[in-house]
PDB file of N, CA and C in Angstrom:
ATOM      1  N   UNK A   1      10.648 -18.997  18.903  1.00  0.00           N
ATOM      2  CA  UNK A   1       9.990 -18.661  20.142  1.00  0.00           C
ATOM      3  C   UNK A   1      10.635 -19.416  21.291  1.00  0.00           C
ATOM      4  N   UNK A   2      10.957 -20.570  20.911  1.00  0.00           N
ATOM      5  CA  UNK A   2      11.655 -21.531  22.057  1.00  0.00           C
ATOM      6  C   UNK A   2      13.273 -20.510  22.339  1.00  0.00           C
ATOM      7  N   UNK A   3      13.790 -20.478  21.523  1.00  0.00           N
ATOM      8  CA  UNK A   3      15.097 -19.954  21.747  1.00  0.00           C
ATOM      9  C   UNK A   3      14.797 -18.376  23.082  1.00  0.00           C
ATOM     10  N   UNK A   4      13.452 -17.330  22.608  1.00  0.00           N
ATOM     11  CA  UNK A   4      13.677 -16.975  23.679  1.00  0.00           C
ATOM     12  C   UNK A   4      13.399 -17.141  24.798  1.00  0.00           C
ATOM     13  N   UNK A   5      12.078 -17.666  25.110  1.00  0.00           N
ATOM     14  CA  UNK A   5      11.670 -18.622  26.289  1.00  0.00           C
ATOM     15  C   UNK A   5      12.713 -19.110  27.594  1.00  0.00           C
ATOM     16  N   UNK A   6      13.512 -19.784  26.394  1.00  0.00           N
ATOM     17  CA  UNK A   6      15.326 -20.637  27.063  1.00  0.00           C
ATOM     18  C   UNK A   6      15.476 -19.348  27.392  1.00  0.00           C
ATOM     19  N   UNK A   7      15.833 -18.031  27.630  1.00  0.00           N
ATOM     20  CA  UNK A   7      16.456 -16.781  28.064  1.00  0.00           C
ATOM     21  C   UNK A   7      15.592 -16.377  29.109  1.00  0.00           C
ATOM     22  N   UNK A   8      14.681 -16.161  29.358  1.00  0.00           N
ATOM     23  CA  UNK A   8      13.774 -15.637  30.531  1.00  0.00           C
ATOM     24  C   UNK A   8      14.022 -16.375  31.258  1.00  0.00           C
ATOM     25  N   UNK A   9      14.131 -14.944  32.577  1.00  0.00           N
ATOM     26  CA  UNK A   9      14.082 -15.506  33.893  1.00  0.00           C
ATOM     27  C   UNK A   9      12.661 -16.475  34.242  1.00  0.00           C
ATOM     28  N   UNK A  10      12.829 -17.405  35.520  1.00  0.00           N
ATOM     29  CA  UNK A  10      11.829 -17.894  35.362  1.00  0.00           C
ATOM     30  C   UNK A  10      10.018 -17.021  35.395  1.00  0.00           C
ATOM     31  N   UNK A  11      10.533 -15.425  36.309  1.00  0.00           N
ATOM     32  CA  UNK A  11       9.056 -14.939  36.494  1.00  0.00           C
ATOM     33  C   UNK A  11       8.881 -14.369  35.347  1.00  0.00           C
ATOM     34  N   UNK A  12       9.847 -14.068  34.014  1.00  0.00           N
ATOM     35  CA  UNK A  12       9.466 -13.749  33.234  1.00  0.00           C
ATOM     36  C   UNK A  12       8.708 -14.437  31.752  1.00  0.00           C
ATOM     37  N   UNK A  13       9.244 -15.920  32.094  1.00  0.00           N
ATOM     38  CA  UNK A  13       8.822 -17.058  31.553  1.00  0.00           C
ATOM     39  C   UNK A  13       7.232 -17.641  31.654  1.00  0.00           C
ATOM     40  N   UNK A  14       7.180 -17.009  33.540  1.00  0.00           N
ATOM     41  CA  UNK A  14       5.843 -17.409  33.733  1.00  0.00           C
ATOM     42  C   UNK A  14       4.751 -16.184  33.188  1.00  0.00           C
ATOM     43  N   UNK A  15       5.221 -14.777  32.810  1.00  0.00           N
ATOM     44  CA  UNK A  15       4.045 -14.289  32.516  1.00  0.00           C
ATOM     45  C   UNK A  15       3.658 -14.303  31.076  1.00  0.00           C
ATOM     46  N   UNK A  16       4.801 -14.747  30.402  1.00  0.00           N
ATOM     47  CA  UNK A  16       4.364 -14.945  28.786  1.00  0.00           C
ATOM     48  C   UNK A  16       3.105 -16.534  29.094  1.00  0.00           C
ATOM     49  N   UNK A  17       3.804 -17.539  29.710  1.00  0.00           N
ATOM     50  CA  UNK A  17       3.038 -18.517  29.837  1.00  0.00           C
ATOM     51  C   UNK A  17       1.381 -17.946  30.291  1.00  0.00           C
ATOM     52  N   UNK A  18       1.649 -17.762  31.200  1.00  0.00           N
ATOM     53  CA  UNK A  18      -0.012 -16.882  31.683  1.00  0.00           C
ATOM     54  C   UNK A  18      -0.451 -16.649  30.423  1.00  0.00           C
ATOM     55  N   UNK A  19       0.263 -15.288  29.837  1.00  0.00           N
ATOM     56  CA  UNK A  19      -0.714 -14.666  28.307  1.00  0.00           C
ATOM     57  C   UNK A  19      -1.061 -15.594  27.390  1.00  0.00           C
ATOM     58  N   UNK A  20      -0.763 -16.685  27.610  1.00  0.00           N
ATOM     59  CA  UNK A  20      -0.964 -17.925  26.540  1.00  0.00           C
ATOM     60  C   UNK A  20      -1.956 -18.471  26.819  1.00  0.00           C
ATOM     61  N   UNK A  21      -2.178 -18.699  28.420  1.00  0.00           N
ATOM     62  CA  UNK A  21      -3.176 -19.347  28.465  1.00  0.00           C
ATOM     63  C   UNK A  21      -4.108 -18.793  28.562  1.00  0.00           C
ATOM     64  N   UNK A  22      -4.409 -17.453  28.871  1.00  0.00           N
ATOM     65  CA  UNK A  22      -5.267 -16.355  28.558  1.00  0.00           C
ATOM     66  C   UNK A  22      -5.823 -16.808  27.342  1.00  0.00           C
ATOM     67  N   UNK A  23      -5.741 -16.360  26.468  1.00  0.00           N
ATOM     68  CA  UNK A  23      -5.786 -17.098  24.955  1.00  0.00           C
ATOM     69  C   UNK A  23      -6.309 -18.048  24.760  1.00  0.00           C
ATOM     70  N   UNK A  24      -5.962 -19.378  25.238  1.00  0.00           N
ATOM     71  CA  UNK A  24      -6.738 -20.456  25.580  1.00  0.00           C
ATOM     72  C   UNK A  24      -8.205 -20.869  26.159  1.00  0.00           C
ATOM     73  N   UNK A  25      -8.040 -19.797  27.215  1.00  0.00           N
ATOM     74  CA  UNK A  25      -9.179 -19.686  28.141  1.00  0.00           C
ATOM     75  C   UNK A  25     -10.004 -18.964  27.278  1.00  0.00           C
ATOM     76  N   UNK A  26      -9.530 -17.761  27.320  1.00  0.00           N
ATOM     77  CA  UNK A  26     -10.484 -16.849  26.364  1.00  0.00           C
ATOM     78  C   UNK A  26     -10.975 -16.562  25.412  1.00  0.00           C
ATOM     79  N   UNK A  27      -9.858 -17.333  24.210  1.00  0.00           N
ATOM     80  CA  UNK A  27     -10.155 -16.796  22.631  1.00  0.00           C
ATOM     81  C   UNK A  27      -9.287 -15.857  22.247  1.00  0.00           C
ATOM     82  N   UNK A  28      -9.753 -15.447  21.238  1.00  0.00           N
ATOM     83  CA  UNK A  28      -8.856 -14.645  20.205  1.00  0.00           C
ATOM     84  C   UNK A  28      -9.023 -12.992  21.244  1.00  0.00           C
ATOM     85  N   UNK A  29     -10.141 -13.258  21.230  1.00  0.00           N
ATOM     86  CA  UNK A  29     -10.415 -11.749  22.556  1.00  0.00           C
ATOM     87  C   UNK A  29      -9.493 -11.354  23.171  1.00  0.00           C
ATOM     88  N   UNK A  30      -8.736 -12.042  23.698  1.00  0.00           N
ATOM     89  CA  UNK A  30      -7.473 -11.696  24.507  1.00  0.00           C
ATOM     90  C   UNK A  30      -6.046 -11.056  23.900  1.00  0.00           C
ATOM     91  N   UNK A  31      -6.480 -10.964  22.539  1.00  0.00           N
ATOM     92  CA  UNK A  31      -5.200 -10.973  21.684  1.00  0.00           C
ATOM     93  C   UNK A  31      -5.332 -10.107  20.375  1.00  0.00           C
ATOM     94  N   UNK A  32      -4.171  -9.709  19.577  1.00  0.00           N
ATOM     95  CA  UNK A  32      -4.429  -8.531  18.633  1.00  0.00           C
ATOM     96  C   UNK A  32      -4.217  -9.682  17.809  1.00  0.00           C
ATOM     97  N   UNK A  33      -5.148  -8.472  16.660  1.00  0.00           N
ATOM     98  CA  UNK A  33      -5.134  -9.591  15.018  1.00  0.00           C
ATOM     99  C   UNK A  33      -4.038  -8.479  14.855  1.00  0.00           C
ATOM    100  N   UNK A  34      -2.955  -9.231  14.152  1.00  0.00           N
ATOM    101  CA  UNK A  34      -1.657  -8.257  13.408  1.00  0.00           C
ATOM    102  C   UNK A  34      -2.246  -8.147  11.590  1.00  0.00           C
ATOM    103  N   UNK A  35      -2.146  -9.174  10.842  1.00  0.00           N
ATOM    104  CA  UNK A  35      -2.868  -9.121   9.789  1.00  0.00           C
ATOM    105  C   UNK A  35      -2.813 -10.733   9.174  1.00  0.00           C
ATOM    106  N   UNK A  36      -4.092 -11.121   8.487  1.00  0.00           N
ATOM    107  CA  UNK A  36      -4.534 -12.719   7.905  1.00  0.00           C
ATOM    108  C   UNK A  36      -4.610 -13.259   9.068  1.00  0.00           C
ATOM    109  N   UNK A  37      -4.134 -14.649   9.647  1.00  0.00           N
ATOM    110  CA  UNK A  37      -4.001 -15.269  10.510  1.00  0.00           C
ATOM    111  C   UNK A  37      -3.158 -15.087  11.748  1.00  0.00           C
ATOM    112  N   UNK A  38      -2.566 -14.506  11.446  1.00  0.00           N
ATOM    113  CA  UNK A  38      -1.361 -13.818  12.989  1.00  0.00           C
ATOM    114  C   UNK A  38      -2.009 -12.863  13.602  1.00  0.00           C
ATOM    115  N   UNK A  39      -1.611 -13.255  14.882  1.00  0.00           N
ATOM    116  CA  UNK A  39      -2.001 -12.450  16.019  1.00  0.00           C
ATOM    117  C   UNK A  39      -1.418 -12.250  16.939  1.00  0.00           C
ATOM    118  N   UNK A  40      -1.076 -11.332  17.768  1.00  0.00           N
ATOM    119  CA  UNK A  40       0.172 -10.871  18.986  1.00  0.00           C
ATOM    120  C   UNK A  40      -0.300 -10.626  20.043  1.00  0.00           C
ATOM    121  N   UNK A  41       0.243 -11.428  20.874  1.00  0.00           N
ATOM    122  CA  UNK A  41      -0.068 -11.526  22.702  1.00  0.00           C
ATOM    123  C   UNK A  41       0.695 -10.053  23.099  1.00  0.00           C
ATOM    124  N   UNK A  42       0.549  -9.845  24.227  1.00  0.00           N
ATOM    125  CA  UNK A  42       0.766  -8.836  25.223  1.00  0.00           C
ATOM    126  C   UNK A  42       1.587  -9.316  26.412  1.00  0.00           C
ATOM    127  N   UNK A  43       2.766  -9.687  26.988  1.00  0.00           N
ATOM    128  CA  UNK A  43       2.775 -10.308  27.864  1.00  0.00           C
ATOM    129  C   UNK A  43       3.666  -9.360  28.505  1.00  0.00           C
ATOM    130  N   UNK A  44       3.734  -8.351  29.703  1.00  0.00           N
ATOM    131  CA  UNK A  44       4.198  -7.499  30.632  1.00  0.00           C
ATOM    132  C   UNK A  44       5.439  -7.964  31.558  1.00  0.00           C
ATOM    133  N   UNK A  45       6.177  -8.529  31.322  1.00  0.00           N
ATOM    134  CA  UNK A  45       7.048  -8.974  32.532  1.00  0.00           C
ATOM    135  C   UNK A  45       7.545  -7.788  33.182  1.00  0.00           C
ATOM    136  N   UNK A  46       8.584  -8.342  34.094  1.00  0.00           N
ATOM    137  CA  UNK A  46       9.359  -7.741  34.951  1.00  0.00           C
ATOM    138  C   UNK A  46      10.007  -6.550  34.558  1.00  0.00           C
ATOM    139  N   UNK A  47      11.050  -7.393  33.551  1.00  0.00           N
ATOM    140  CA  UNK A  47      12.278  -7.320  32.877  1.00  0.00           C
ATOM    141  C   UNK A  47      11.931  -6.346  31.185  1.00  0.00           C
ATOM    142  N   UNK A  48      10.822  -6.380  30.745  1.00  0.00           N
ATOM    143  CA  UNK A  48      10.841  -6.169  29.517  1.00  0.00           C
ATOM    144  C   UNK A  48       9.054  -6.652  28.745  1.00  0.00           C
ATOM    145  N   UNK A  49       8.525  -6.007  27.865  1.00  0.00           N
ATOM    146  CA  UNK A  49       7.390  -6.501  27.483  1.00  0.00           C
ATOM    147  C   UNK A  49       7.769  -7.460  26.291  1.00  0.00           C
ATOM    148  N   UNK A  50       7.161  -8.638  26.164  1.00  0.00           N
ATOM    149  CA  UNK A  50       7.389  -9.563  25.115  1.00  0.00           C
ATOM    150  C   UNK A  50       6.099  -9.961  23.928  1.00  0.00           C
ATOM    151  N   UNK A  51       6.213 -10.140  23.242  1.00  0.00           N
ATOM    152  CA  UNK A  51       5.707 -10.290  21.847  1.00  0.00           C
ATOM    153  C   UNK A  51       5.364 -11.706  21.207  1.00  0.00           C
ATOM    154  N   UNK A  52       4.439 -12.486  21.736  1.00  0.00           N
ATOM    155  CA  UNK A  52       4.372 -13.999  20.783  1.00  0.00           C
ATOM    156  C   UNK A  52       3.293 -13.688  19.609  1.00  0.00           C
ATOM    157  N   UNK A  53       4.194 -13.913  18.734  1.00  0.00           N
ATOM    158  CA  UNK A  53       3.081 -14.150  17.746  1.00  0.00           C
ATOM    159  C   UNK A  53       2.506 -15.349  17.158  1.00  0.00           C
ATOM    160  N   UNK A  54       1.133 -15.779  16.866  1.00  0.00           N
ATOM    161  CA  UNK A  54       0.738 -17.083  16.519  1.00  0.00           C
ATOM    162  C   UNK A  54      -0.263 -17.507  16.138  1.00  0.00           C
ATOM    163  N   UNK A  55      -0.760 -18.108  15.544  1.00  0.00           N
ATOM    164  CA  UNK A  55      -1.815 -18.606  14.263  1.00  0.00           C
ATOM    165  C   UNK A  55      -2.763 -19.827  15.314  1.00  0.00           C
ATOM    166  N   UNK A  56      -4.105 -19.713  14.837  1.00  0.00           N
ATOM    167  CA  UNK A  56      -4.698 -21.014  15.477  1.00  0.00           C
ATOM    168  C   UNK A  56      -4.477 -22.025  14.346  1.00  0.00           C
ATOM    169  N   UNK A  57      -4.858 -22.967  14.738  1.00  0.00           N
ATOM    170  CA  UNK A  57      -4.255 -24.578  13.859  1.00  0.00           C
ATOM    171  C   UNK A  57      -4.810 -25.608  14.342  1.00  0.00           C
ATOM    172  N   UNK A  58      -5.190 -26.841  13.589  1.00  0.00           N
ATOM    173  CA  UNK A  58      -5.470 -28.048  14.154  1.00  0.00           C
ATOM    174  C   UNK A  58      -7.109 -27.586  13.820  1.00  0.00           C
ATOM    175  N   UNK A  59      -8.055 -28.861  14.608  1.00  0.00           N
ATOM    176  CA  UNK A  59      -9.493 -28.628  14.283  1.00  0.00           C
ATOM    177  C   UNK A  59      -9.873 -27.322  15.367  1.00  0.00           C
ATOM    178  N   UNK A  60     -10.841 -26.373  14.933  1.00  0.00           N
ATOM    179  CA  UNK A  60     -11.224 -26.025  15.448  1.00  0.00           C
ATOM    180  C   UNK A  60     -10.708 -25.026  16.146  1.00  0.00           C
ATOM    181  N   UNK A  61      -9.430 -24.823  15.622  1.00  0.00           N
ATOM    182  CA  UNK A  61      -8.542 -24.087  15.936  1.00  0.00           C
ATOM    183  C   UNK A  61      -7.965 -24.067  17.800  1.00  0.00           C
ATOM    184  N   UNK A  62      -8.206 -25.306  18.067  1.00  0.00           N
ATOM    185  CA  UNK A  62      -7.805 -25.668  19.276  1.00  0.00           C
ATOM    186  C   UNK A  62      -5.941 -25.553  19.428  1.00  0.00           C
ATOM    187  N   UNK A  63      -5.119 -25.612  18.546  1.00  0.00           N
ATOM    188  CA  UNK A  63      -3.617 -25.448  18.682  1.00  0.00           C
ATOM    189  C   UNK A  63      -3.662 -23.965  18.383  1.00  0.00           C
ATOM    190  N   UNK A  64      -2.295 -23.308  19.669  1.00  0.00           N
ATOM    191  CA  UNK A  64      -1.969 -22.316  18.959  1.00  0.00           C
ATOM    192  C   UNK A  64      -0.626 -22.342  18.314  1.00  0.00           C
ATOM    193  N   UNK A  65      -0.281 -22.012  17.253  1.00  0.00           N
ATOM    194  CA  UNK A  65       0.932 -22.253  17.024  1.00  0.00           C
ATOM    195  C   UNK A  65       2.155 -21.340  17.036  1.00  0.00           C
ATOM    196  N   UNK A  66       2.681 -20.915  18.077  1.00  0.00           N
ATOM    197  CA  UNK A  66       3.734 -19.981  18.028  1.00  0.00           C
ATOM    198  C   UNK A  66       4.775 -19.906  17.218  1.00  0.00           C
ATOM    199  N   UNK A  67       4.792 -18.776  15.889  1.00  0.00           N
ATOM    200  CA  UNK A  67       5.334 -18.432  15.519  1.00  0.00           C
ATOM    201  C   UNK A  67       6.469 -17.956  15.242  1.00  0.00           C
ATOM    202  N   UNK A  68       6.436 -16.529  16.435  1.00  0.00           N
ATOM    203  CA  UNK A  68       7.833 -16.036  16.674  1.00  0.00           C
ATOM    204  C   UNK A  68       7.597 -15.100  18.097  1.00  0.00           C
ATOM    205  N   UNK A  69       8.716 -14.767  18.140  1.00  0.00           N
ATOM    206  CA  UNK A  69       8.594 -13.605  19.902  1.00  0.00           C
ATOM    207  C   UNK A  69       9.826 -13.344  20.032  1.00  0.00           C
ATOM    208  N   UNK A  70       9.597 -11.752  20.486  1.00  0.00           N
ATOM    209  CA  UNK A  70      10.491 -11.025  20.619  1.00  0.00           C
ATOM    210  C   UNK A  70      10.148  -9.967  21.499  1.00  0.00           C
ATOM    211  N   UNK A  71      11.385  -9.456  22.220  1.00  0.00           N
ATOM    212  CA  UNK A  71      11.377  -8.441  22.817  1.00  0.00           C
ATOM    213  C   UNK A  71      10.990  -6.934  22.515  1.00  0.00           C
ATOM    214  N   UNK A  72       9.698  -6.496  23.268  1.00  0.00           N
ATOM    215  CA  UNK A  72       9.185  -5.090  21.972  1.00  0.00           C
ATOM    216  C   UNK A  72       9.649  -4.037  22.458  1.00  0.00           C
ATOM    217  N   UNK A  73      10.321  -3.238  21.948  1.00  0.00           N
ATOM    218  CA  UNK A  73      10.655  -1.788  22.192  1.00  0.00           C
ATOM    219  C   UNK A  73      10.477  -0.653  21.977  1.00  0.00           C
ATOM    220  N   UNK A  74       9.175  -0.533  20.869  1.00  0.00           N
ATOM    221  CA  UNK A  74       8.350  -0.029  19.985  1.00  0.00           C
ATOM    222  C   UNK A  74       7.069  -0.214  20.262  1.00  0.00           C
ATOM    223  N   UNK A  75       6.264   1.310  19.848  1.00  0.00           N
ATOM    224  CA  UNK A  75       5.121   1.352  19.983  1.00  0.00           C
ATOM    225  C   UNK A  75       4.386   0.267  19.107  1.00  0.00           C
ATOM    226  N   UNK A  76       4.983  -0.187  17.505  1.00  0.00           N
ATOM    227  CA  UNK A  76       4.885  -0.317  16.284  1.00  0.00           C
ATOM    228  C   UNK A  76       5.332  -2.214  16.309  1.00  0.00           C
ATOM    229  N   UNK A  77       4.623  -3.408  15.967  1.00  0.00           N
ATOM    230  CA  UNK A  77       5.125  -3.866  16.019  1.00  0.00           C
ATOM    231  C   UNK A  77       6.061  -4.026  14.262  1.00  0.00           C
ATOM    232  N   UNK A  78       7.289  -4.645  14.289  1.00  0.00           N
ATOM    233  CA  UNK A  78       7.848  -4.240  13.258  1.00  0.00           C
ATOM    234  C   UNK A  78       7.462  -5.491  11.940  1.00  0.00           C
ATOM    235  N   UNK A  79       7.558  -4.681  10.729  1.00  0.00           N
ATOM    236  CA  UNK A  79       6.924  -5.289   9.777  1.00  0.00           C
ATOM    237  C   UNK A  79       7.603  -6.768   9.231  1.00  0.00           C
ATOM    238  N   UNK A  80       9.278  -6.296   9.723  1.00  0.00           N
ATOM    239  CA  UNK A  80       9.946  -7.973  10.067  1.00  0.00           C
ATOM    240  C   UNK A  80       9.465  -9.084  10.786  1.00  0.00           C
ATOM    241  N   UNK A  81       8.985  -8.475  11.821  1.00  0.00           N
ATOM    242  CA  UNK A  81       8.229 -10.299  12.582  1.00  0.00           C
ATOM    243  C   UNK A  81       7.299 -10.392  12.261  1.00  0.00           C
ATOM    244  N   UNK A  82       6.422  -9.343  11.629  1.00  0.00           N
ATOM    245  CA  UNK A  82       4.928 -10.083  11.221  1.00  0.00           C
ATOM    246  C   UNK A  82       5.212 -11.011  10.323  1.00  0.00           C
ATOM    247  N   UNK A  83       6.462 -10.526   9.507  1.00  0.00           N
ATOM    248  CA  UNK A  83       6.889 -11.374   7.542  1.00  0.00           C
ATOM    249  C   UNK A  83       7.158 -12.729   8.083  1.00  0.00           C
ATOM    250  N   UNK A  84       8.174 -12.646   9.390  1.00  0.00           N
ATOM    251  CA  UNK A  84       9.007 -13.857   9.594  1.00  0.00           C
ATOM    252  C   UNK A  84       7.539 -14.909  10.163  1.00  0.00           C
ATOM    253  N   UNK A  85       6.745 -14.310  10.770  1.00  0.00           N
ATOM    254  CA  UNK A  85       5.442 -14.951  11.098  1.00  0.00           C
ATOM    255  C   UNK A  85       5.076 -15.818  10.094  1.00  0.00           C
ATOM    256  N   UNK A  86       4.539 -14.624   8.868  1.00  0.00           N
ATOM    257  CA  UNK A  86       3.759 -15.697   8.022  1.00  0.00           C
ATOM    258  C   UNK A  86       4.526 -15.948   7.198  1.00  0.00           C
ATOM    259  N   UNK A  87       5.636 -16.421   6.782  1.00  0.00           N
ATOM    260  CA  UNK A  87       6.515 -17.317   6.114  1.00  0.00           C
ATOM    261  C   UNK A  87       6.213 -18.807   6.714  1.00  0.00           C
ATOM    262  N   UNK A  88       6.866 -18.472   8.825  1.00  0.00           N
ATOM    263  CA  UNK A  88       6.595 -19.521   9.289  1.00  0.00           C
ATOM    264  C   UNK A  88       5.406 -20.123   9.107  1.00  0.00           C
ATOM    265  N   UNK A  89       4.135 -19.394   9.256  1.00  0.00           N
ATOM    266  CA  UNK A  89       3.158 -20.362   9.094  1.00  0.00           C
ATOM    267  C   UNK A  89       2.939 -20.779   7.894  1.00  0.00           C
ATOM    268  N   UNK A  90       3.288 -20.002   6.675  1.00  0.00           N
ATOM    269  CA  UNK A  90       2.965 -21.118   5.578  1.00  0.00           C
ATOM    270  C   UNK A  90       3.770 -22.343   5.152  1.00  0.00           C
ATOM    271  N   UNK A  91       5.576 -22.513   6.055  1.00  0.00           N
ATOM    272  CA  UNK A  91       6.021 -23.481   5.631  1.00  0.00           C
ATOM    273  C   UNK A  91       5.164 -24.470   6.755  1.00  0.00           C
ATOM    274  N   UNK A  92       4.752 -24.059   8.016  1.00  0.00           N
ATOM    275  CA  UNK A  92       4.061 -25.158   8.469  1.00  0.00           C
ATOM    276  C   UNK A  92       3.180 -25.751   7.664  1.00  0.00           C
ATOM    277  N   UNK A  93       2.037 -25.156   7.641  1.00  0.00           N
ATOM    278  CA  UNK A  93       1.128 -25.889   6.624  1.00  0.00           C
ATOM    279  C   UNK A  93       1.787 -26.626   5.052  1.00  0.00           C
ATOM    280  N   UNK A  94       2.576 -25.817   4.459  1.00  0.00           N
ATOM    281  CA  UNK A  94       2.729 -26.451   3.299  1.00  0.00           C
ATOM    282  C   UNK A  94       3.360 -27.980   3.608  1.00  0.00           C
ATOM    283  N   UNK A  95       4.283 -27.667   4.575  1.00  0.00           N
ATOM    284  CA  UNK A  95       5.096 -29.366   5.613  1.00  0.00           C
ATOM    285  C   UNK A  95       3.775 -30.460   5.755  1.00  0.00           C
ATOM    286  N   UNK A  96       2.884 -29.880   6.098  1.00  0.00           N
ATOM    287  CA  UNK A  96       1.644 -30.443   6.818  1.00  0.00           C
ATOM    288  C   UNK A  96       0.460 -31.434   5.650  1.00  0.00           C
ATOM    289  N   UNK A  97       0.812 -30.505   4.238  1.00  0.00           N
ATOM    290  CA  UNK A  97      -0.094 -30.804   3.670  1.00  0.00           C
ATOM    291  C   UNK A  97       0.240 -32.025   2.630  1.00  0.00           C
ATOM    292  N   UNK A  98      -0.997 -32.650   2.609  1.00  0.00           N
ATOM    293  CA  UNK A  98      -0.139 -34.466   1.827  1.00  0.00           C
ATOM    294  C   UNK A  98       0.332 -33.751   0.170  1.00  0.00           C
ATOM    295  N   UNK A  99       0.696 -34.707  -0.589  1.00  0.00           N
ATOM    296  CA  UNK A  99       1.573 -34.200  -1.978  1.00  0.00           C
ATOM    297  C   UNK A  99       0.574 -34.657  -2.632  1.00  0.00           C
TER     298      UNK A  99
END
């Protein structure tokens, strides 16, 4: 997610940021369940519509944890970033969890 972030212009940087904090402010309400724990923002820029996907985490589910994001070009989001999603989140947690 960082890698594309680093690529957006800055007004396009700022409206993914907005949809995030949407999220924050609002809850899950603001956001699609994709499937289990992942869920996909909406974020409209300028330039292109963008795609974060990301899991709540921490107590209370106060962290969100961004996953992955990509540029959508499709009605459909594709069944590759949901996978690459929850891979990522389970090596987080498994990293996370004591031995």
């Amino acid at each position: 997610m960082k890698e594309l972030i680093a690529t957006l212009s800055d007004a396009d940087a700022a409206e993914l940021a907005a949809t995030m904090l949407d999220v924050r402010e609002n809850g899950l309400v603001a956001a699609r369940h994709l499937r289990g724990e992942i869920y996909e923002l909406r974020a409209e820029a300028t330039s292109a519509s963008y795609r974060p996907l990301f899991a709540e985490e921490g107590s209370e589910g106060r962290m969100l944890l961004g996953l992955h994001a990509f540029s959508k070009k499709t009605q459909r989001t594709p069944a590759q970033a949901i996978e690459l999603a929850a891979r990522r989140l389970a090596d987080w947690r498994r990293r996370g969890s004591p031995s």
